[in-house]
N, C-alpha and C. Protein backbone atom coordinates (compact mmCIF):
# COMPACT_ATOMS: atom_id res chain seq x y z
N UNK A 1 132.43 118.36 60.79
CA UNK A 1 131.32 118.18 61.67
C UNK A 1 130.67 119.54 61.92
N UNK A 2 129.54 119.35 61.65
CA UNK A 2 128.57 120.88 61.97
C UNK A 2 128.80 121.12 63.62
N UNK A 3 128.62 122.40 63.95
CA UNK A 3 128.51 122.18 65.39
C UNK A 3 126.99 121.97 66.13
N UNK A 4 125.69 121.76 65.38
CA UNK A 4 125.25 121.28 66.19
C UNK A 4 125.11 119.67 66.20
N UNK A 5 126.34 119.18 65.33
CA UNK A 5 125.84 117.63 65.89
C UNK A 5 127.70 118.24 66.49
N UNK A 6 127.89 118.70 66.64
CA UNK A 6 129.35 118.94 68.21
C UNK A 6 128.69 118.73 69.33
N UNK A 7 127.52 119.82 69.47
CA UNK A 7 126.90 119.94 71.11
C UNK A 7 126.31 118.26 71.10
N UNK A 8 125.16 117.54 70.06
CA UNK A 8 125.21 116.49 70.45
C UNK A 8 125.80 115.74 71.15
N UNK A 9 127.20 115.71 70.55
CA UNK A 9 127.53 114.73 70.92
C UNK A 9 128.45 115.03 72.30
N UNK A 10 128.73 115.69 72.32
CA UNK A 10 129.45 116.64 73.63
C UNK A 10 128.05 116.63 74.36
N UNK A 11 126.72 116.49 74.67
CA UNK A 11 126.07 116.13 75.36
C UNK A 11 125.58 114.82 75.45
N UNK A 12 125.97 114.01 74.62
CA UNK A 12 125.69 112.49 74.70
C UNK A 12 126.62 111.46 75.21
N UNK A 13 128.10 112.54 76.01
CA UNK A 13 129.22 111.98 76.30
C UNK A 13 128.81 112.83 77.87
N UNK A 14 128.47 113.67 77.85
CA UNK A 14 128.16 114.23 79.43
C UNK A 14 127.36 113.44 79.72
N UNK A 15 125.94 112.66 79.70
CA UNK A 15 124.98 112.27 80.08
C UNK A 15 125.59 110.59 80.28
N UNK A 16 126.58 110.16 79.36
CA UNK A 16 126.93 108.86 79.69
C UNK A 16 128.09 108.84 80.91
N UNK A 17 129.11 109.86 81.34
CA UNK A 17 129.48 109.95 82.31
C UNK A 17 128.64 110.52 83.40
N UNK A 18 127.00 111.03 83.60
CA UNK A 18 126.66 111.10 84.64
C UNK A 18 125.75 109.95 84.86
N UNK A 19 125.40 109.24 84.16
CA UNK A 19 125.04 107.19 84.00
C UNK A 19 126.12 106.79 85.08
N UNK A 20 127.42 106.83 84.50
CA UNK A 20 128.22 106.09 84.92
C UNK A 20 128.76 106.60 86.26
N UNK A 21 128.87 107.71 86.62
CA UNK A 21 129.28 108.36 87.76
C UNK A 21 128.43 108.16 88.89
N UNK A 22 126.74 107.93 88.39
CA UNK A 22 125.60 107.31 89.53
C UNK A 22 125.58 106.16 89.47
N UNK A 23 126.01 105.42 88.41
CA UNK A 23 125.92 103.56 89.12
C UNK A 23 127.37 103.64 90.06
N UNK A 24 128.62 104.05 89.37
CA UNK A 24 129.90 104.05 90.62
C UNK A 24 128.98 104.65 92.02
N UNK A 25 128.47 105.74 92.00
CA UNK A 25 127.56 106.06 93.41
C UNK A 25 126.96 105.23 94.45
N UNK A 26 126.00 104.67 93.23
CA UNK A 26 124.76 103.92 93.99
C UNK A 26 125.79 102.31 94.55
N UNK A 27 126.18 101.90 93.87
CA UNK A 27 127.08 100.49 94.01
C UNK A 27 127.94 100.68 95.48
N UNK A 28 128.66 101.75 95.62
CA UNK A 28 129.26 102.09 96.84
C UNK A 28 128.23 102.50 97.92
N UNK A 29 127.03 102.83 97.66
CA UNK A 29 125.90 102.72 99.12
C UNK A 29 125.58 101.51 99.12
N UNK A 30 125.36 101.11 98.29
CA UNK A 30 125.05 99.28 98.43
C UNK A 30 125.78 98.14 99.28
N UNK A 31 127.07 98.49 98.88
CA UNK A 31 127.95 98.05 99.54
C UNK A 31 127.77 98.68 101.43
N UNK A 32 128.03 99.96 101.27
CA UNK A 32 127.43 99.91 102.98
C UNK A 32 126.26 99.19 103.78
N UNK A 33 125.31 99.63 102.59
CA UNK A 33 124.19 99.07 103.34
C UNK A 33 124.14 97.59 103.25
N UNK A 34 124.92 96.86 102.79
CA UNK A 34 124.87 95.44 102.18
C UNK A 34 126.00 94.35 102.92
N UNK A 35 126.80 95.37 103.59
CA UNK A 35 127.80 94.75 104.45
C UNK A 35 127.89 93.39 104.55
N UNK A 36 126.75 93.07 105.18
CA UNK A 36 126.54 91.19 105.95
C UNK A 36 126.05 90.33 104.92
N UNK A 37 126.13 91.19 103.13
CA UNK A 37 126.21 90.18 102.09
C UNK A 37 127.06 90.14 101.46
N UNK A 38 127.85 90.75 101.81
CA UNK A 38 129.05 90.44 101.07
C UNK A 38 130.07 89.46 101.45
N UNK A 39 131.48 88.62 100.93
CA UNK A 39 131.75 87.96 101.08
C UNK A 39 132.46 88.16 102.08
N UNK A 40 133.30 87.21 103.25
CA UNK A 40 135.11 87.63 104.27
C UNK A 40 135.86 87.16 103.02
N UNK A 41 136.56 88.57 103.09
CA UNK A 41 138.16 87.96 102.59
C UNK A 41 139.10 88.02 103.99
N UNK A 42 140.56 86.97 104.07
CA UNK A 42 140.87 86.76 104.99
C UNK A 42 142.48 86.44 104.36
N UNK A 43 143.54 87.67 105.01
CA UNK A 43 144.78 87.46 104.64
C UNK A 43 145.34 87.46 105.79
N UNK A 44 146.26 86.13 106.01
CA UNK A 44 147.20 86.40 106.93
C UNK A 44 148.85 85.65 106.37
N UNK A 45 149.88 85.10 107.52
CA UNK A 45 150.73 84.95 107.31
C UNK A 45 150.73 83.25 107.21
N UNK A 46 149.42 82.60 108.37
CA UNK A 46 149.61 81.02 107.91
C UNK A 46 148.13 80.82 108.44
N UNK A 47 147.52 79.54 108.14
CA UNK A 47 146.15 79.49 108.03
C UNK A 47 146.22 77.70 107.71
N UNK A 48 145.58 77.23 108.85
CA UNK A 48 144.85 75.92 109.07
C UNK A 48 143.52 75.88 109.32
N UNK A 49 143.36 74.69 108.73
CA UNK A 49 141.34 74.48 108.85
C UNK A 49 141.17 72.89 109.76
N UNK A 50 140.63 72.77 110.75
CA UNK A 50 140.89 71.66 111.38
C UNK A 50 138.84 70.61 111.38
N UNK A 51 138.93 69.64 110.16
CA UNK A 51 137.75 69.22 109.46
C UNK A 51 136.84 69.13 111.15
N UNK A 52 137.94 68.53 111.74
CA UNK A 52 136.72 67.34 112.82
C UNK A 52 136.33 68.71 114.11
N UNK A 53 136.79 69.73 114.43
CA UNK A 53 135.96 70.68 115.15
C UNK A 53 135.84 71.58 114.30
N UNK A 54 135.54 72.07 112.99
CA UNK A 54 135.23 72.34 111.82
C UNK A 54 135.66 74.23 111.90
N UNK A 55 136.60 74.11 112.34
CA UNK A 55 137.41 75.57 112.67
C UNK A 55 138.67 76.42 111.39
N UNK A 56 138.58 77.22 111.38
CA UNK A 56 140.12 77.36 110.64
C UNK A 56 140.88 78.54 111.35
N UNK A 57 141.72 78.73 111.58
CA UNK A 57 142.74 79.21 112.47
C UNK A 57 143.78 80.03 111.60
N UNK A 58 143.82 81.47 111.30
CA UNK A 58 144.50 82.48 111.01
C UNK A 58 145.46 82.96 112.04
N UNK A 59 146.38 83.29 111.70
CA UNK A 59 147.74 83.86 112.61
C UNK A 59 148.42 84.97 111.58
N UNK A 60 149.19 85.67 112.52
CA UNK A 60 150.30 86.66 111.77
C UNK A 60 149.52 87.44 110.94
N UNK A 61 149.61 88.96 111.33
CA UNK A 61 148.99 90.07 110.77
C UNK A 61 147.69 89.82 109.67
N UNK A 62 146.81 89.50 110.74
CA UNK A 62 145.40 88.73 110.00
C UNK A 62 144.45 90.23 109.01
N UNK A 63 143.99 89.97 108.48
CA UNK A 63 143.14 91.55 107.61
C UNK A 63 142.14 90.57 106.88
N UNK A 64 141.00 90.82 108.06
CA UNK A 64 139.45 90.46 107.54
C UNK A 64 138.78 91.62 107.08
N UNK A 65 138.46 91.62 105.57
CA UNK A 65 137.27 92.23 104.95
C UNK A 65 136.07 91.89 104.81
N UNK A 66 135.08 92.79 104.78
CA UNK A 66 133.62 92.13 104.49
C UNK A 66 132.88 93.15 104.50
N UNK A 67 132.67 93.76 102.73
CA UNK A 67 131.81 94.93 102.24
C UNK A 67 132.77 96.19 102.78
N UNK A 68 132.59 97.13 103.78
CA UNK A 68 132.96 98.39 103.92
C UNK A 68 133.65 98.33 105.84
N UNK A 69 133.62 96.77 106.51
CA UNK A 69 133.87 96.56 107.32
C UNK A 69 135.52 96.27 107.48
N UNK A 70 136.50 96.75 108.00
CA UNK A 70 137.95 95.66 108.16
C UNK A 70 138.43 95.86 109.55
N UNK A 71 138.94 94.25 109.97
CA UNK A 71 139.29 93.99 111.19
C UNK A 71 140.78 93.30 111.10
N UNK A 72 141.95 93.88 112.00
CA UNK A 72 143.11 93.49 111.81
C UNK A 72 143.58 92.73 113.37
N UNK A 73 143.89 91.71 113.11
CA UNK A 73 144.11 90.99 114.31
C UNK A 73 145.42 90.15 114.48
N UNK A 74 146.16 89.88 115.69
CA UNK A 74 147.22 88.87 115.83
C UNK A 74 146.29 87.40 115.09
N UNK A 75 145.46 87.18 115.97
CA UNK A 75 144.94 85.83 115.44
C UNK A 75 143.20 85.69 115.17
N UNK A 76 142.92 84.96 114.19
CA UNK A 76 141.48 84.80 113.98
C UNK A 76 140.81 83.15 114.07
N UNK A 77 139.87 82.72 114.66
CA UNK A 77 139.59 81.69 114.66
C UNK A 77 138.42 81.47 113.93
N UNK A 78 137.60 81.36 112.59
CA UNK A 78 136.70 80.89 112.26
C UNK A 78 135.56 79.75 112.55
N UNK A 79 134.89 79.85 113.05
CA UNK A 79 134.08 78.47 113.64
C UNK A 79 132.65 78.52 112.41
N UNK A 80 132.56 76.95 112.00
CA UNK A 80 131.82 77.10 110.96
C UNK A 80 130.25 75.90 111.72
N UNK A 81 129.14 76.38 110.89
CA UNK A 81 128.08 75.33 111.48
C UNK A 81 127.67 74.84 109.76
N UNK A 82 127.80 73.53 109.50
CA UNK A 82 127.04 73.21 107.95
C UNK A 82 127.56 74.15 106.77
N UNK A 83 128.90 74.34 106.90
CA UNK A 83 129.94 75.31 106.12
C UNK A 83 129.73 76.68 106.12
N UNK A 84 128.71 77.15 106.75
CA UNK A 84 128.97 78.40 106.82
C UNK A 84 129.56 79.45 107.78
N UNK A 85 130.66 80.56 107.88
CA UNK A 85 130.72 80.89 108.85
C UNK A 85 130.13 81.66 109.95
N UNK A 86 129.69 81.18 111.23
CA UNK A 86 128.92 81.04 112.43
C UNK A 86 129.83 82.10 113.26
N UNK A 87 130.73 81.98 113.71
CA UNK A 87 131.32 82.97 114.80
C UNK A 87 133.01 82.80 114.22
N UNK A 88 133.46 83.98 114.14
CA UNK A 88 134.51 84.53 114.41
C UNK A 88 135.21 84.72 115.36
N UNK A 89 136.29 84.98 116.09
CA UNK A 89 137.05 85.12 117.63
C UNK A 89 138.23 85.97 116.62
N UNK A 90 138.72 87.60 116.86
CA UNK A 90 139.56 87.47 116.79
C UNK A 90 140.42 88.39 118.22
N UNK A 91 141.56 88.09 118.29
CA UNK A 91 142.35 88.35 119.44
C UNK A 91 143.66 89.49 118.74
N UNK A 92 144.30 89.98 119.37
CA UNK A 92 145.08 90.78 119.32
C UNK A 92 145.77 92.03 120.28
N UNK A 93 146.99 92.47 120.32
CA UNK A 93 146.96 93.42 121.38
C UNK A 93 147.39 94.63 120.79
N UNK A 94 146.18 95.63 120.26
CA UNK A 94 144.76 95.11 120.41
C UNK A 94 144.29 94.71 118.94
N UNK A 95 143.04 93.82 118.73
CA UNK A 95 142.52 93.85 117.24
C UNK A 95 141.91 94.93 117.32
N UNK A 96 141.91 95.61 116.23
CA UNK A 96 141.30 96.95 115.58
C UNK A 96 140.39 96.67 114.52
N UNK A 97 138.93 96.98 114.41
CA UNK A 97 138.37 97.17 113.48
C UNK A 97 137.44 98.60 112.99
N UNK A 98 137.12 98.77 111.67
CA UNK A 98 136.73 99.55 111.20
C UNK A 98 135.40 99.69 110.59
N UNK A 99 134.80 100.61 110.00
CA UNK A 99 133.61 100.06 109.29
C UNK A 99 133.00 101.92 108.64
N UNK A 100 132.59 102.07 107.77
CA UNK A 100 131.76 103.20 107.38
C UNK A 100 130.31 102.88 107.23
N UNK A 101 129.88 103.33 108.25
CA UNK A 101 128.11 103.01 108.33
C UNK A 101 127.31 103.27 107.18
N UNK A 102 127.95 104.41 106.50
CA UNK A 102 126.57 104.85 105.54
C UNK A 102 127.69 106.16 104.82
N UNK A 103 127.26 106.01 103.11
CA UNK A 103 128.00 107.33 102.54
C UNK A 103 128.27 108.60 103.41
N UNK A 104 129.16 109.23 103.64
CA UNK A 104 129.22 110.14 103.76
C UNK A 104 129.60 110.46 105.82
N UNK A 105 129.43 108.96 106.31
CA UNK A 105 129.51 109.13 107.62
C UNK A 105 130.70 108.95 108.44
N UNK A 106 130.96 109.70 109.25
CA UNK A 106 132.80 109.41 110.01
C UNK A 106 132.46 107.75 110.02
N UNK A 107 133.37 107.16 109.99
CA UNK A 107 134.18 106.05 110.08
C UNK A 107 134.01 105.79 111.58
N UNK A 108 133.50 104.51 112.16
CA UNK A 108 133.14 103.44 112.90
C UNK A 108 134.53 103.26 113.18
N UNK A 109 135.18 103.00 114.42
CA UNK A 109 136.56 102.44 114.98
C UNK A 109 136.58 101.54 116.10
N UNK A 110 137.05 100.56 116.06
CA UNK A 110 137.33 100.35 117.72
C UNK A 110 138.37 99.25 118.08
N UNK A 111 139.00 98.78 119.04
CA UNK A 111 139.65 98.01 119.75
C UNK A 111 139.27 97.57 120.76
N UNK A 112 139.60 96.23 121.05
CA UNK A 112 139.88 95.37 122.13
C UNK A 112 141.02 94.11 121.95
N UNK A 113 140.71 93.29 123.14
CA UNK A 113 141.79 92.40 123.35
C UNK A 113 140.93 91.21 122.40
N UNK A 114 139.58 91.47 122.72
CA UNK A 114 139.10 90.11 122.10
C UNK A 114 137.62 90.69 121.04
N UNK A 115 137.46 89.82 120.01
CA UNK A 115 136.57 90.39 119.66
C UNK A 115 135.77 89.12 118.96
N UNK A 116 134.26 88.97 119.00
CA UNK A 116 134.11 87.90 118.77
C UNK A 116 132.33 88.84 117.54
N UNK A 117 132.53 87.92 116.10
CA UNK A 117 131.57 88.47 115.15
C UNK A 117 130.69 87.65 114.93
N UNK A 118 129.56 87.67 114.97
CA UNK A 118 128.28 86.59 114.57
C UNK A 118 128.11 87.16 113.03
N UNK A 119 128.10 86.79 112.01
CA UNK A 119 127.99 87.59 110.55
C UNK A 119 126.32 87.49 110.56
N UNK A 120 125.86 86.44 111.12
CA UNK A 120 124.45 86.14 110.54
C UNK A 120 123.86 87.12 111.53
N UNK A 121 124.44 87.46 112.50
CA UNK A 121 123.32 88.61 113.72
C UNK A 121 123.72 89.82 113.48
N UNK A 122 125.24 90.16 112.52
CA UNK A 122 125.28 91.48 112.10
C UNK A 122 125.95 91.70 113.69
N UNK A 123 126.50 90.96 114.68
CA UNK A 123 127.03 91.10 115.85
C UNK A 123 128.43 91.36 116.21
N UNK A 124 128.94 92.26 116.58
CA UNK A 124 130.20 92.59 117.01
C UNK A 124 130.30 92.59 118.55
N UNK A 125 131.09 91.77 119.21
CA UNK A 125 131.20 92.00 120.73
C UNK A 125 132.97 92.14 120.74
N UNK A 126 133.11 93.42 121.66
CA UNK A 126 134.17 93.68 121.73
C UNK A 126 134.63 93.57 122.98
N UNK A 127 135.92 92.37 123.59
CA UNK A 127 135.40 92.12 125.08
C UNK A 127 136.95 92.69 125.68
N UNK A 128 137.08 92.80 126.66
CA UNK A 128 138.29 93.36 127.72
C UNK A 128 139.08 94.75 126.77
N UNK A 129 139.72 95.65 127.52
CA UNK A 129 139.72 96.95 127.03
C UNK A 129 139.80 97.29 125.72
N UNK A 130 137.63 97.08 125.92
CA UNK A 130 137.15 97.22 124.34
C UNK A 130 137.03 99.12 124.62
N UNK A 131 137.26 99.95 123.31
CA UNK A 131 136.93 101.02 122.89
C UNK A 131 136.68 101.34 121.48
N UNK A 132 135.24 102.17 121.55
CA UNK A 132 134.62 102.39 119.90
C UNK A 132 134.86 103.68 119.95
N UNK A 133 135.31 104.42 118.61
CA UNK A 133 135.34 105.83 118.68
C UNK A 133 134.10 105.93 117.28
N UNK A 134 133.72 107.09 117.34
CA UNK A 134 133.10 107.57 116.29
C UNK A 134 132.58 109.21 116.07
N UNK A 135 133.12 110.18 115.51
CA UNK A 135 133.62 111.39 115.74
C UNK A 135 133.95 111.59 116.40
N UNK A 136 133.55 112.44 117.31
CA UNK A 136 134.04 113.35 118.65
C UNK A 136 133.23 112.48 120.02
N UNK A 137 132.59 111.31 119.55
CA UNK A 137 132.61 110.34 120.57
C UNK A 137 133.32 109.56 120.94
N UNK A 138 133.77 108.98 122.15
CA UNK A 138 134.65 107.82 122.51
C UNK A 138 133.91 107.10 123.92
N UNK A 139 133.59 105.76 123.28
CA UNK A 139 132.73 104.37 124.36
C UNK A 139 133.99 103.73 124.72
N UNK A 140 134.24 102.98 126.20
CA UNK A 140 135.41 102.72 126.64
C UNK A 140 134.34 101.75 128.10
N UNK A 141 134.82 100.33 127.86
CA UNK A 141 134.06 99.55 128.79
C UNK A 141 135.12 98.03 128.62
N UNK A 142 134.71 97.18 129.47
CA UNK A 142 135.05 95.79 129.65
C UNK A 142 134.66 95.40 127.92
N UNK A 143 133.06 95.50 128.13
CA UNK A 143 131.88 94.95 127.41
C UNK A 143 131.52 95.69 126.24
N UNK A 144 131.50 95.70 124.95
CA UNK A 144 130.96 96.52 123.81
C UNK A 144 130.36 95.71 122.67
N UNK A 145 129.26 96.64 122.66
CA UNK A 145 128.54 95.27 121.41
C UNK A 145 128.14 96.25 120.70
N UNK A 146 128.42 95.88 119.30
CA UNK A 146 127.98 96.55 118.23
C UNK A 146 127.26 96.33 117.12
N UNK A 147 126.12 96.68 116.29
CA UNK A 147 125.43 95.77 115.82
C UNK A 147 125.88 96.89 114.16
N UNK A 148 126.52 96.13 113.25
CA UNK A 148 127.06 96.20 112.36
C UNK A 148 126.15 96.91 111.24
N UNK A 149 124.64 96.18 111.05
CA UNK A 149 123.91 97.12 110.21
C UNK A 149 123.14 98.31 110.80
N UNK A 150 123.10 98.28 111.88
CA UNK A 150 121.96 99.62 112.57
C UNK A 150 123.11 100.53 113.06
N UNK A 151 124.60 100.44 113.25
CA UNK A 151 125.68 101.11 113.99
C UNK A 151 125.11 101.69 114.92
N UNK A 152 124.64 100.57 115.97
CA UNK A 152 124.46 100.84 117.68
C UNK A 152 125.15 100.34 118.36
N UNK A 153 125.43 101.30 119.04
CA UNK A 153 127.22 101.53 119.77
C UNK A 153 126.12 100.72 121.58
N UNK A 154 126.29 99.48 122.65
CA UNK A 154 125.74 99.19 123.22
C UNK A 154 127.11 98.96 124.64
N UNK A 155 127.69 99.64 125.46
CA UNK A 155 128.73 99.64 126.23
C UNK A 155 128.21 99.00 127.63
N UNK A 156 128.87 98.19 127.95
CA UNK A 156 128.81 97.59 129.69
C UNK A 156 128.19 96.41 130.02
N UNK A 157 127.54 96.15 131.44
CA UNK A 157 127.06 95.15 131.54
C UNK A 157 125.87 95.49 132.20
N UNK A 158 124.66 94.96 132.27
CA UNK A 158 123.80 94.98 133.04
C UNK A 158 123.43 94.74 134.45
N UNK A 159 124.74 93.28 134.54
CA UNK A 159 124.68 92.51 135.34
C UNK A 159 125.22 93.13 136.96
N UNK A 160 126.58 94.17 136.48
CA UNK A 160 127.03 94.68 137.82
C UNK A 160 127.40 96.14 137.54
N UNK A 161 127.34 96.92 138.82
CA UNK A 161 127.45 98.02 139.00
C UNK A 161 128.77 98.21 138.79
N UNK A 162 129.72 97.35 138.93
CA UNK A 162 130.80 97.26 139.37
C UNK A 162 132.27 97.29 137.77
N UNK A 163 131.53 97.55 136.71
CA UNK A 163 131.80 97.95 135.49
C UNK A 163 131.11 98.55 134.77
N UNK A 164 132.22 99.52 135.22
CA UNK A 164 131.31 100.97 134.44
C UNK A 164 131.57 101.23 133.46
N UNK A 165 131.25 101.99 132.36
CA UNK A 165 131.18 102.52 130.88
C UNK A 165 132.00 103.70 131.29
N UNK A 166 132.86 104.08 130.17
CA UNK A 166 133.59 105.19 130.07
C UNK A 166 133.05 105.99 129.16
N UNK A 167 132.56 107.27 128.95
CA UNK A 167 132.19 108.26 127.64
C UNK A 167 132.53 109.07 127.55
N UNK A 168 133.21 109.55 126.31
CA UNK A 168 134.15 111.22 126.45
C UNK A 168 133.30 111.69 124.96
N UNK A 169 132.46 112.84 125.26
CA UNK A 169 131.72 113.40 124.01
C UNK A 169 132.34 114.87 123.80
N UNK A 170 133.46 114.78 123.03
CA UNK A 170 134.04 116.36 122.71
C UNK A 170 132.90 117.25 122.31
N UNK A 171 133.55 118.82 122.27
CA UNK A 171 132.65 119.43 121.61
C UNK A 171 133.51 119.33 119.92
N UNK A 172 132.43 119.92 119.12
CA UNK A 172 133.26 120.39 117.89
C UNK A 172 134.26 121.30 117.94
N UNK A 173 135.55 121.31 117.04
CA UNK A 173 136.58 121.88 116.93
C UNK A 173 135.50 123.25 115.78
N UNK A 174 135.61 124.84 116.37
CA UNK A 174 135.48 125.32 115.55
C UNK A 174 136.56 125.75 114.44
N UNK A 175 135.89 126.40 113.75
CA UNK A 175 136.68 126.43 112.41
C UNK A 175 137.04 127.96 112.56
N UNK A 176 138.74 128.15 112.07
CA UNK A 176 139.44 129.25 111.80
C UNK A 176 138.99 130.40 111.39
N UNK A 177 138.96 131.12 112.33
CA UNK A 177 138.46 132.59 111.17
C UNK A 177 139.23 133.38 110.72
């Protein structure tokens, strides 16, 4: 082989791994930004579907996926309208879920006792000692609603003075010199 069909081709093998290195790229922002199209996967330890209030009922170390979102719960209740799923409930002490908003961004966290998901509103309500962390922020309320594609963090109630929002905004940890 001459070497300039070497560099060819030693550049026709670089250019197909940087093809392939930007669709692996682009496919994983998609997936963030695409969250509420992608499918639930749903593993637990036992799982009933009950036709006539059209529910299905997860128990024992439950692990709901969906795109770049995961929520781990004692128990999950699925509620469906015309087969699709409509609202979620899951419970736990505490359920924990996760989520990465967008390439490159700290990781979305939070807990409560109860947590209930609308998929079609992109809705997360996180109810009794709900807390979202997200860097060096920490939201801490009764009440937390989170809206899954815009990652707006929404803490408390309107209704009374009498539940208040908790917020702890660290500073940055500087770096070693």
């Amino acid at each position: 082989m001459s070497r300039g069909h070497m560099k060819q081709k030693n550049k026709q093998v670089f250019l197909f791994c940087c093809v392939l290195l930007l669709g692996l790229i682009s496919s994983r922002l998609c997936a963030l930004e695409s969250d509420s199209d992608q499918p639930i996967t749903i593993d637990s330890n036992t799982a009933t579907y009950d036709d006539v209030t059209a529910t299905s009922t997860y128990t024992g170390n439950v692990i709901s996926i969906q795109g770049s979102i995961r929520v781990n719960s004692d128990k999950l209740v699925v509620y469906f309208v015309d087969g699709d799923a409509e609202k979620l409930v899951f419970t736990g002490n505490k359920a924990k879920f996760k989520q990465t908003p967008s390439e490159g961004a700290e990781d979305i966290t939070g807990e409560a006792l109860t947590g209930e998901f609308y998929p079609k509103k992109n809705l997360l309500i996180l109810i009794d000692e709900a807390t979202v962390w997200q860097g060096n922020a920490t939201y801490s309320s009764k009440l937390i609603e989170y809206d899954i594609k815009t990652s707006l963090v929404k803490a408390g109630e309107k209704s009374s003075d009498a539940k208040r929002v908790h917020v702890i905004l660290k500073p940055k940890t500087k770096a070693a010199k």
